[in-house]
PDB file of N, CA and C in Angstrom:
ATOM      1  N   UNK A   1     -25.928   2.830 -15.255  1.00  0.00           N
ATOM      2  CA  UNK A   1     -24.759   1.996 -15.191  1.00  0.00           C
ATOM      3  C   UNK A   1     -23.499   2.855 -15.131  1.00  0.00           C
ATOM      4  N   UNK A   2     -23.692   3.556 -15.907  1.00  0.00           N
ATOM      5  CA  UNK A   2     -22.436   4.835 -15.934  1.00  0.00           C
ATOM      6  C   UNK A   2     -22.122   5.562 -14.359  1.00  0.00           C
ATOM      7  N   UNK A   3     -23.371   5.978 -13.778  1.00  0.00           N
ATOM      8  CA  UNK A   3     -23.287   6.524 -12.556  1.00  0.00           C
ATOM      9  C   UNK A   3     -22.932   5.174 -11.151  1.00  0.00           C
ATOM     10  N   UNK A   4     -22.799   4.015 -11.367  1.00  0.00           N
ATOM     11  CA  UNK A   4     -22.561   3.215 -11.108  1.00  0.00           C
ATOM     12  C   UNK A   4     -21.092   2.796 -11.062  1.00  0.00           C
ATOM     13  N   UNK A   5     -20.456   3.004 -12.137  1.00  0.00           N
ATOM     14  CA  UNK A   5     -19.577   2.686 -12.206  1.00  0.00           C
ATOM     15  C   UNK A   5     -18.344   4.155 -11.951  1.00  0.00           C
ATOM     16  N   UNK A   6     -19.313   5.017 -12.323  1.00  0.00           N
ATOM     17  CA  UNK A   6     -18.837   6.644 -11.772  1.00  0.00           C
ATOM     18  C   UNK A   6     -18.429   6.596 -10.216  1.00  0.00           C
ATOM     19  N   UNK A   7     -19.214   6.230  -9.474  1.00  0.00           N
ATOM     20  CA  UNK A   7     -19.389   6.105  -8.162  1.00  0.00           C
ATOM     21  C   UNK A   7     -18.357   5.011  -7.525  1.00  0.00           C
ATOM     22  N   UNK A   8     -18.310   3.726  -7.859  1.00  0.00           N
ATOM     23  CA  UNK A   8     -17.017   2.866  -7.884  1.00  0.00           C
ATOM     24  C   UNK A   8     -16.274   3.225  -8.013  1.00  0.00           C
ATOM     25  N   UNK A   9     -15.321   3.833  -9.036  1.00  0.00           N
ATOM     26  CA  UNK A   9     -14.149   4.548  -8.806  1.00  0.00           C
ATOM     27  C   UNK A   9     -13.661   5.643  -8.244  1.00  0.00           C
ATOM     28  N   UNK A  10     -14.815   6.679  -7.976  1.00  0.00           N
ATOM     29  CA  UNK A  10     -14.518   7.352  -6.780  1.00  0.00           C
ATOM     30  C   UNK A  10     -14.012   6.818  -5.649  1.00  0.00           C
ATOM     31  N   UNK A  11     -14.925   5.598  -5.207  1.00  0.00           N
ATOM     32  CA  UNK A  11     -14.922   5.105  -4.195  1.00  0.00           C
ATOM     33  C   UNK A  11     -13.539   4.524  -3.823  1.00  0.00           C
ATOM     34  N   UNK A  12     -13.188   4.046  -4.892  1.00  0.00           N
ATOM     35  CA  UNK A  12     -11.785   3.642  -4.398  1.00  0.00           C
ATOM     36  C   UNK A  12     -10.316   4.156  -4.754  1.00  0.00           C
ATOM     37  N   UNK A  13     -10.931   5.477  -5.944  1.00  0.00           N
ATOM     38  CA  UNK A  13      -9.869   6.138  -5.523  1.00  0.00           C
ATOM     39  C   UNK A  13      -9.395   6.894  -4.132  1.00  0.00           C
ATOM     40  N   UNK A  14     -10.781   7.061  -3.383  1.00  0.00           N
ATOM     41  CA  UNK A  14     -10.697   7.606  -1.681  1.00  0.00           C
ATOM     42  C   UNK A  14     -10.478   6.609  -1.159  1.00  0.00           C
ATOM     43  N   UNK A  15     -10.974   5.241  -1.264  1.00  0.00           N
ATOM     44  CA  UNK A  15     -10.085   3.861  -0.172  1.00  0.00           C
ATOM     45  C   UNK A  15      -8.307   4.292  -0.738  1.00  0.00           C
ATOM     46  N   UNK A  16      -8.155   4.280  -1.693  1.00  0.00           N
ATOM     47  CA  UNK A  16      -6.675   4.374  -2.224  1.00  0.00           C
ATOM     48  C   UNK A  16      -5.984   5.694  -1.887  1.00  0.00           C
ATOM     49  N   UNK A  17      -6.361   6.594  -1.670  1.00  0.00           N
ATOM     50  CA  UNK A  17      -5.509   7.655  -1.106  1.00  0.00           C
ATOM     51  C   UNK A  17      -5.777   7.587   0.265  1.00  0.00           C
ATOM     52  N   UNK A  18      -6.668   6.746   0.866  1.00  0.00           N
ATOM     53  CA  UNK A  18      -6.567   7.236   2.688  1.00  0.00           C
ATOM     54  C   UNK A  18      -5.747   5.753   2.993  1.00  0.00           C
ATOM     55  N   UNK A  19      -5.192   4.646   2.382  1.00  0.00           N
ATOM     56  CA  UNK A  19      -4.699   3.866   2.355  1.00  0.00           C
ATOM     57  C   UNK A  19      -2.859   4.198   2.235  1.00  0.00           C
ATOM     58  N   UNK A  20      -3.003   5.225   1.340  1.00  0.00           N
ATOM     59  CA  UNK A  20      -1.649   5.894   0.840  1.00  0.00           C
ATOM     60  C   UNK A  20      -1.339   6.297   1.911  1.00  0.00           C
ATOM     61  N   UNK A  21      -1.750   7.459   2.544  1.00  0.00           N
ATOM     62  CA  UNK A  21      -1.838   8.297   3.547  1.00  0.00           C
ATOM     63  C   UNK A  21      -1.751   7.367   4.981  1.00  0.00           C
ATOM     64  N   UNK A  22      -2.528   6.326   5.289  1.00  0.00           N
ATOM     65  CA  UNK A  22      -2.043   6.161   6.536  1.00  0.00           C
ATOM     66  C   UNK A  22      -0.638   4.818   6.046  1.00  0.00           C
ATOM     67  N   UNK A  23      -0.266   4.357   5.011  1.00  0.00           N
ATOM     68  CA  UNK A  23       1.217   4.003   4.940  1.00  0.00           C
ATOM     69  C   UNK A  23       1.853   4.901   5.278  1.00  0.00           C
ATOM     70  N   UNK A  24       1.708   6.037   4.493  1.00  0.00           N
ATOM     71  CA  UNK A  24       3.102   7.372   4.829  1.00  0.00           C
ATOM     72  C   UNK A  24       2.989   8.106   6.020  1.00  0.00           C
ATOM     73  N   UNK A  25       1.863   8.122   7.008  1.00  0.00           N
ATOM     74  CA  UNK A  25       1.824   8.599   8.191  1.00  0.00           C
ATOM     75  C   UNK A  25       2.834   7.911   9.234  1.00  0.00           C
ATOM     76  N   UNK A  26       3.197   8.728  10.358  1.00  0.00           N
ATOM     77  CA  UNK A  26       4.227   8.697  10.763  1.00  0.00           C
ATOM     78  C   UNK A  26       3.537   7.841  11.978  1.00  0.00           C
ATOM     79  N   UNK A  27       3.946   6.536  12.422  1.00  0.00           N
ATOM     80  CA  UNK A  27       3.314   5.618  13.324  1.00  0.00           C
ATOM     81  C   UNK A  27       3.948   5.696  14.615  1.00  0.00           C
ATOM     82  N   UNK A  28       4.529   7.070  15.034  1.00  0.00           N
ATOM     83  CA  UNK A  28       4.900   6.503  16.079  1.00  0.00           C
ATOM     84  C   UNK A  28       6.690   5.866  15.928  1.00  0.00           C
ATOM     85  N   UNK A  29       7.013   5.400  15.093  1.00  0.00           N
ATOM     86  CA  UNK A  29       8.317   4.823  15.235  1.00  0.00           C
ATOM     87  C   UNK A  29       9.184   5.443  14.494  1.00  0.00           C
ATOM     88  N   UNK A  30      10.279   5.963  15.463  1.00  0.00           N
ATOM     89  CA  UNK A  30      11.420   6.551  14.532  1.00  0.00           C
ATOM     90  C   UNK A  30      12.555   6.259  14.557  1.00  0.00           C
ATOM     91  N   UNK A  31      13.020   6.490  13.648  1.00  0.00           N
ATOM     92  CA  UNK A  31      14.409   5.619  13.227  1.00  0.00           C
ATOM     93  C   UNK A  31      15.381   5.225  13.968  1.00  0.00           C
ATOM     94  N   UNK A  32      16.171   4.302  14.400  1.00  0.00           N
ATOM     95  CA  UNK A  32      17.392   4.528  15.325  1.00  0.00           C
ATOM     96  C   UNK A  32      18.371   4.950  15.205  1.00  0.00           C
ATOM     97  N   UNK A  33      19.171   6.158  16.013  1.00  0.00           N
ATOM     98  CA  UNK A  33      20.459   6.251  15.567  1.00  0.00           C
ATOM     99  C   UNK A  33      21.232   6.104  16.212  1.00  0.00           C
ATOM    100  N   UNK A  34      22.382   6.414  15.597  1.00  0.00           N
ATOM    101  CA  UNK A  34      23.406   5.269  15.868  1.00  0.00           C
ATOM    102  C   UNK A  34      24.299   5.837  17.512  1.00  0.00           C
ATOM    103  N   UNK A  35      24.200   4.786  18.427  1.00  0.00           N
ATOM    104  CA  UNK A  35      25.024   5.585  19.492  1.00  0.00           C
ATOM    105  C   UNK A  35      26.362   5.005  19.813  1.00  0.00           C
ATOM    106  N   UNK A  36      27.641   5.791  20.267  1.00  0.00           N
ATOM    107  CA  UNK A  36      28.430   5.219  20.277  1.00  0.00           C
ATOM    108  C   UNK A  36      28.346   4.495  21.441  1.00  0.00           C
ATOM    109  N   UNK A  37      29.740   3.095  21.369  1.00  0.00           N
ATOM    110  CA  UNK A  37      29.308   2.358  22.482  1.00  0.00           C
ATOM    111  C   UNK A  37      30.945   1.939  23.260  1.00  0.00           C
ATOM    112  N   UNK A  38      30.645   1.000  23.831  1.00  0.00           N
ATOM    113  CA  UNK A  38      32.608   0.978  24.178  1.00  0.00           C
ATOM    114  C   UNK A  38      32.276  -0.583  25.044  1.00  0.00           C
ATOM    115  N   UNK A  39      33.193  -1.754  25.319  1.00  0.00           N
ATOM    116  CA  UNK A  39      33.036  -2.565  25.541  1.00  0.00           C
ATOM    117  C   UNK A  39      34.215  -3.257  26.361  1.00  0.00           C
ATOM    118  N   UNK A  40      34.757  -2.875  27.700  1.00  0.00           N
ATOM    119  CA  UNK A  40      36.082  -2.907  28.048  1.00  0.00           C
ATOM    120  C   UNK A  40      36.244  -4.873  28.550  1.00  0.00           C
ATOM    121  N   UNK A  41      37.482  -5.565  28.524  1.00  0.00           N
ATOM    122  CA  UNK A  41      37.600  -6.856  28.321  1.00  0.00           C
ATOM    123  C   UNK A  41      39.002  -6.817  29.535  1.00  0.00           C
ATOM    124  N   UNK A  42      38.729  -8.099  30.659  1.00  0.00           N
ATOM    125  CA  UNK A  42      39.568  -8.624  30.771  1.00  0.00           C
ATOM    126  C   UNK A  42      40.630  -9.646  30.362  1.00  0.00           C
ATOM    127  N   UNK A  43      41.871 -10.180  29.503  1.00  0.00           N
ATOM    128  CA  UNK A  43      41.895 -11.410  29.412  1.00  0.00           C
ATOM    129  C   UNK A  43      43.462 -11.899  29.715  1.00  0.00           C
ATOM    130  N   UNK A  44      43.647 -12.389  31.160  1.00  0.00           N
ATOM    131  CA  UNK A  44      44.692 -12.792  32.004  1.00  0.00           C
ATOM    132  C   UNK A  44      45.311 -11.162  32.008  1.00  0.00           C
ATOM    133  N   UNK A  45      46.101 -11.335  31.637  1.00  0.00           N
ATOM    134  CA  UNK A  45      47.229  -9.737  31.958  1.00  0.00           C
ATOM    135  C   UNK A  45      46.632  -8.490  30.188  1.00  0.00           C
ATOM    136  N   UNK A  46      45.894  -9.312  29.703  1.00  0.00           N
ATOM    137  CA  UNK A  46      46.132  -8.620  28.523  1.00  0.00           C
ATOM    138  C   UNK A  46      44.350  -7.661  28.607  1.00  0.00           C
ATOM    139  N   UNK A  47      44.412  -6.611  28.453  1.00  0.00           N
ATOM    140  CA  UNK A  47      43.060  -5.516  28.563  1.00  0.00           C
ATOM    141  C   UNK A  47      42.826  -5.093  26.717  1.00  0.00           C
ATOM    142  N   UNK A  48      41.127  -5.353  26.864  1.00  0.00           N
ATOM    143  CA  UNK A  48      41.033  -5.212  25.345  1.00  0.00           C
ATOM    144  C   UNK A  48      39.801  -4.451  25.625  1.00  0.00           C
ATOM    145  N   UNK A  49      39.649  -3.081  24.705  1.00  0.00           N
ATOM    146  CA  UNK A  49      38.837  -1.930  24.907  1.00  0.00           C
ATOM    147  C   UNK A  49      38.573  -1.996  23.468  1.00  0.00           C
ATOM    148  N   UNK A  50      37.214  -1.867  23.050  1.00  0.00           N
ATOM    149  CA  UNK A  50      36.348  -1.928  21.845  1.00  0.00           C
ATOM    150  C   UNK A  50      35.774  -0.737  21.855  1.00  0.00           C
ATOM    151  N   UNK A  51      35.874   0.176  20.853  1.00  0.00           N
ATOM    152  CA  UNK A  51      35.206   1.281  21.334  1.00  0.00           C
ATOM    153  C   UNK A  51      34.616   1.619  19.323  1.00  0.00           C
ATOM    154  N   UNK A  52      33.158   1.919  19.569  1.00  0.00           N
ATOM    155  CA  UNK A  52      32.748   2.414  17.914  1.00  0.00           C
ATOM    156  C   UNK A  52      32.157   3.952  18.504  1.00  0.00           C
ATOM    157  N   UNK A  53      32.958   4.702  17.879  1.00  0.00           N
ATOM    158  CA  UNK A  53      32.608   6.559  17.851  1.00  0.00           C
ATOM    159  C   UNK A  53      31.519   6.624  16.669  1.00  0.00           C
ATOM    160  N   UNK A  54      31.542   5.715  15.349  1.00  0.00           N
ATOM    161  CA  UNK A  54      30.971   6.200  14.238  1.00  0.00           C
ATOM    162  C   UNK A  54      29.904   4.673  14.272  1.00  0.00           C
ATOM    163  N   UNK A  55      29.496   4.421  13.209  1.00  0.00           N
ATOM    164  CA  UNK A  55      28.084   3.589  13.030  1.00  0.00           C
ATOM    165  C   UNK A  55      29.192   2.325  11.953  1.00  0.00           C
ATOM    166  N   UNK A  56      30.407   3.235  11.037  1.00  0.00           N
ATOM    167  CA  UNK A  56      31.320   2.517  10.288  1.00  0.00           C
ATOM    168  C   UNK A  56      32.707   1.918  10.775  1.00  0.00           C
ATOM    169  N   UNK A  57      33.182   2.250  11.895  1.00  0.00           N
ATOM    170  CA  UNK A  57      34.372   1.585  11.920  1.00  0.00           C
ATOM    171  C   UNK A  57      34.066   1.220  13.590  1.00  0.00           C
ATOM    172  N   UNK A  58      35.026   0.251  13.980  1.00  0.00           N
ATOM    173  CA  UNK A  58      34.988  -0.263  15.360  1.00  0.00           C
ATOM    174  C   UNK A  58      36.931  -0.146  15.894  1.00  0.00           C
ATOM    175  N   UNK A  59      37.529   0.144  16.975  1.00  0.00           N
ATOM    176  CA  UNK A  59      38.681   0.458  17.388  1.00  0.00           C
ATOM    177  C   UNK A  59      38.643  -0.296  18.401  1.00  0.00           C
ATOM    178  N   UNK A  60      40.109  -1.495  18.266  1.00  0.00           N
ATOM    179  CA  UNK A  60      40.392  -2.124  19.307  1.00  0.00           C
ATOM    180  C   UNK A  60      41.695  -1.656  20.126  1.00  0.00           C
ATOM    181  N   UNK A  61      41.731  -1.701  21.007  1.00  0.00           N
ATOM    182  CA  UNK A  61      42.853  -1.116  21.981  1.00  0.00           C
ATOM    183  C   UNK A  61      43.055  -2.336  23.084  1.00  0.00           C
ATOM    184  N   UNK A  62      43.986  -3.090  22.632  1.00  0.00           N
ATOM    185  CA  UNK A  62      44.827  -3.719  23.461  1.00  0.00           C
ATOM    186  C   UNK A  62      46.149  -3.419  24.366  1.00  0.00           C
ATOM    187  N   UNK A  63      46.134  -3.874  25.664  1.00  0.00           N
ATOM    188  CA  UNK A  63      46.763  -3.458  26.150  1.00  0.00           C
ATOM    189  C   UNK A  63      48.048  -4.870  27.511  1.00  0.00           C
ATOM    190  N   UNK A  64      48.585  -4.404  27.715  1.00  0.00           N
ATOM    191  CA  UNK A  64      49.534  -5.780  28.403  1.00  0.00           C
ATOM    192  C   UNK A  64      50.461  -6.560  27.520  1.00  0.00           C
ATOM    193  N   UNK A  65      51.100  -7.792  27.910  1.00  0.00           N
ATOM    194  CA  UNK A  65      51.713  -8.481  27.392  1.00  0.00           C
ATOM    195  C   UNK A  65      50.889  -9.204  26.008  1.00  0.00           C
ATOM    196  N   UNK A  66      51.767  -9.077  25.296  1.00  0.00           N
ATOM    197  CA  UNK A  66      51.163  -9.304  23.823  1.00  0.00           C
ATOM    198  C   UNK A  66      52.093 -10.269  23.290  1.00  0.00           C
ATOM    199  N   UNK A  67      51.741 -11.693  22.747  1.00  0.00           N
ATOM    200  CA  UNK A  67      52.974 -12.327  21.436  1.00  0.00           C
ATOM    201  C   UNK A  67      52.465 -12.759  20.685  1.00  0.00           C
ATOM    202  N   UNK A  68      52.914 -13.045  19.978  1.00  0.00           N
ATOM    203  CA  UNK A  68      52.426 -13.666  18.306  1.00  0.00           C
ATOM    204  C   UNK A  68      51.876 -14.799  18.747  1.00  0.00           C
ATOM    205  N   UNK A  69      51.109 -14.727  17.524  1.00  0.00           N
ATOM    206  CA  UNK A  69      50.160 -15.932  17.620  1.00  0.00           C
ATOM    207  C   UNK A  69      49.084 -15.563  19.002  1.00  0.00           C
ATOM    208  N   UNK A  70      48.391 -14.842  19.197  1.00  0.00           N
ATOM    209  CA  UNK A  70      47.310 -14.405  20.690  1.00  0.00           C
ATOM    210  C   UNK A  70      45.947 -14.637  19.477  1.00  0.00           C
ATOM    211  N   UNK A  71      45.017 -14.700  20.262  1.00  0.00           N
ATOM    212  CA  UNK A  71      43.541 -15.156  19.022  1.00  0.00           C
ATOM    213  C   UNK A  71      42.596 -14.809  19.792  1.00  0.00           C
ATOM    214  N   UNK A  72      42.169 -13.519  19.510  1.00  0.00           N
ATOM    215  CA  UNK A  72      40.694 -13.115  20.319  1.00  0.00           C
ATOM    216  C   UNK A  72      39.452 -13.210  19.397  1.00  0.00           C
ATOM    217  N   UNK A  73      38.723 -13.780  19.649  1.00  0.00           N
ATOM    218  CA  UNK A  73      37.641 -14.370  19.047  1.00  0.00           C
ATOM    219  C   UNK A  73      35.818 -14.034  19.828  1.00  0.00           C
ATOM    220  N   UNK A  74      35.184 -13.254  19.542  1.00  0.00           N
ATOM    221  CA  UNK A  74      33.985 -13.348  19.919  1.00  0.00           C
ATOM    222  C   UNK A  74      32.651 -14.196  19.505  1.00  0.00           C
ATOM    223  N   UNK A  75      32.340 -14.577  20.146  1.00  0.00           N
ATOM    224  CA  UNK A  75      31.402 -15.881  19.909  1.00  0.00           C
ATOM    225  C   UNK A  75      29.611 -15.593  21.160  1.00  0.00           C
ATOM    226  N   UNK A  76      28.820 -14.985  20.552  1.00  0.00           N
ATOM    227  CA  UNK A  76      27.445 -14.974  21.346  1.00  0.00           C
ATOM    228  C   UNK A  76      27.652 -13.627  22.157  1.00  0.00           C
ATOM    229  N   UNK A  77      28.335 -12.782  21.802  1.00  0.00           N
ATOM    230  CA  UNK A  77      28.694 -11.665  23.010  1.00  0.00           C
ATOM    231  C   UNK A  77      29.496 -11.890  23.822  1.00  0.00           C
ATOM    232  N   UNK A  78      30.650 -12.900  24.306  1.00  0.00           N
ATOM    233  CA  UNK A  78      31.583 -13.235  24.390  1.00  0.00           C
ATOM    234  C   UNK A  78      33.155 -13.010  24.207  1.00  0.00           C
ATOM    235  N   UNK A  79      33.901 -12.551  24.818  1.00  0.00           N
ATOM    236  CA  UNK A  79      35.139 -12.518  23.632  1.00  0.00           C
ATOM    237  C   UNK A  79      35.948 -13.612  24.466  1.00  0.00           C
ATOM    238  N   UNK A  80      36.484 -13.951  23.463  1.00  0.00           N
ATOM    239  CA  UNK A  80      37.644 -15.014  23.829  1.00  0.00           C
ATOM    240  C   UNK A  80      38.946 -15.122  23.594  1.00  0.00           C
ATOM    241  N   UNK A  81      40.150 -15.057  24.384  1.00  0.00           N
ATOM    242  CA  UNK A  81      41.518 -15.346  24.094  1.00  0.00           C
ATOM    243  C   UNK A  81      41.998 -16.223  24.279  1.00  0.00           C
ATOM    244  N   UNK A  82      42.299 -16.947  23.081  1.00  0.00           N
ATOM    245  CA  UNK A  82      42.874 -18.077  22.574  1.00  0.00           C
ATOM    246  C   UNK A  82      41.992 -19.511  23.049  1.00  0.00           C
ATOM    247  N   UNK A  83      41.025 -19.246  22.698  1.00  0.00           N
ATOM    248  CA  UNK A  83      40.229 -20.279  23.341  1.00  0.00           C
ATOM    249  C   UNK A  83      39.007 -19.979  25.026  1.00  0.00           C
ATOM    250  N   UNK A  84      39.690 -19.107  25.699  1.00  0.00           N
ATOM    251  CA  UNK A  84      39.136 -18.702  27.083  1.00  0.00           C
ATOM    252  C   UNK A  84      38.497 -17.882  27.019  1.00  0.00           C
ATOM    253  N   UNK A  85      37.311 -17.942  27.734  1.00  0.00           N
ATOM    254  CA  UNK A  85      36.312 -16.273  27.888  1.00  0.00           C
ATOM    255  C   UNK A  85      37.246 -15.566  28.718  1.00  0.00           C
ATOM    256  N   UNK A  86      37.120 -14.379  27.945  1.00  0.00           N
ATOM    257  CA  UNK A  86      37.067 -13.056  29.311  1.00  0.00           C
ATOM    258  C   UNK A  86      36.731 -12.497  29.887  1.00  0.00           C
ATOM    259  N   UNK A  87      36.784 -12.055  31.225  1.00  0.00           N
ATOM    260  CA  UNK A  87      35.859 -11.172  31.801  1.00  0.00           C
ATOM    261  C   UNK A  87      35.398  -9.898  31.569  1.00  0.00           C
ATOM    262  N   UNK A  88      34.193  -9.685  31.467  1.00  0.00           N
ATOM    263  CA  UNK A  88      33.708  -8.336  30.855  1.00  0.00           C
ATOM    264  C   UNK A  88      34.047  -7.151  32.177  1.00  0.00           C
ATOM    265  N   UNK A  89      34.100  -5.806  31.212  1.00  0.00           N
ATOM    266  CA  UNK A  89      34.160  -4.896  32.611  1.00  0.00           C
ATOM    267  C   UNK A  89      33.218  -3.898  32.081  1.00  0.00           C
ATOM    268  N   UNK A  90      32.785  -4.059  31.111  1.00  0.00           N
ATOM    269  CA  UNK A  90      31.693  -2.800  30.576  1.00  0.00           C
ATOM    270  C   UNK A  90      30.881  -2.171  31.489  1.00  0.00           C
ATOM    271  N   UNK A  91      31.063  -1.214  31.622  1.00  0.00           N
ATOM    272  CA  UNK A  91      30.170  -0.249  32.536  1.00  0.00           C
ATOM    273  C   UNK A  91      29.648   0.652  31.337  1.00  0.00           C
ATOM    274  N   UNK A  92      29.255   0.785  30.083  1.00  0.00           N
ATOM    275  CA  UNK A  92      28.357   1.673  29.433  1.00  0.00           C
ATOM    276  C   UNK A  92      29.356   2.409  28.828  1.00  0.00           C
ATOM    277  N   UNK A  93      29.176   3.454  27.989  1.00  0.00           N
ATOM    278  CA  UNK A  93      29.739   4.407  27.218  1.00  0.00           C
ATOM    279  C   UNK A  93      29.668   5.919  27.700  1.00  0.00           C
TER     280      UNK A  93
END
């Protein structure tokens, strides 16, 4: 009974370390990192350039006639001024 039960826990201490081992094995998938990207916008006279260099901050650069109260809003990949889509011009980063 002893050699019985000797043998059982061997047994699964080797199911349990080749179990360990293929969790921590490397499958093939590696991490993503982060690339910068840039996202250029038509909207009527006014040009809006989105640009992220880092993974933490995002930089908008507007450009044209500007007044108070303007409301750019993105909605589904979309951006919108003051209600209107704009036309995308993104050609990549």
């Amino acid at each position: 009974m002893k050699k019985l039960l000797l043998v059982s826990a061997a047994a699964l201490s080797v199911l349990s370390a080749s179990a360990t081992y293929a969790a921590d094995s490397d499958d093939g998938v590696q991490p993503t990192r982060f690339q910068p990207w840039q996202q250029v916008w038509q909207c009527n006279d006014i040009g809006v350039t989105i640009t992220a260099h880092d993974p933490f901050s995002i930089e908008y650069d507007l450009g044209g006639t500007i007044w108070g109260g303007s409301r750019f809003t993105m909605f589904k990949g979309t951006l919108y001024f003051n209600g209107r889509p704009c036309l995308s011009q993104s050609l990549g980063y």
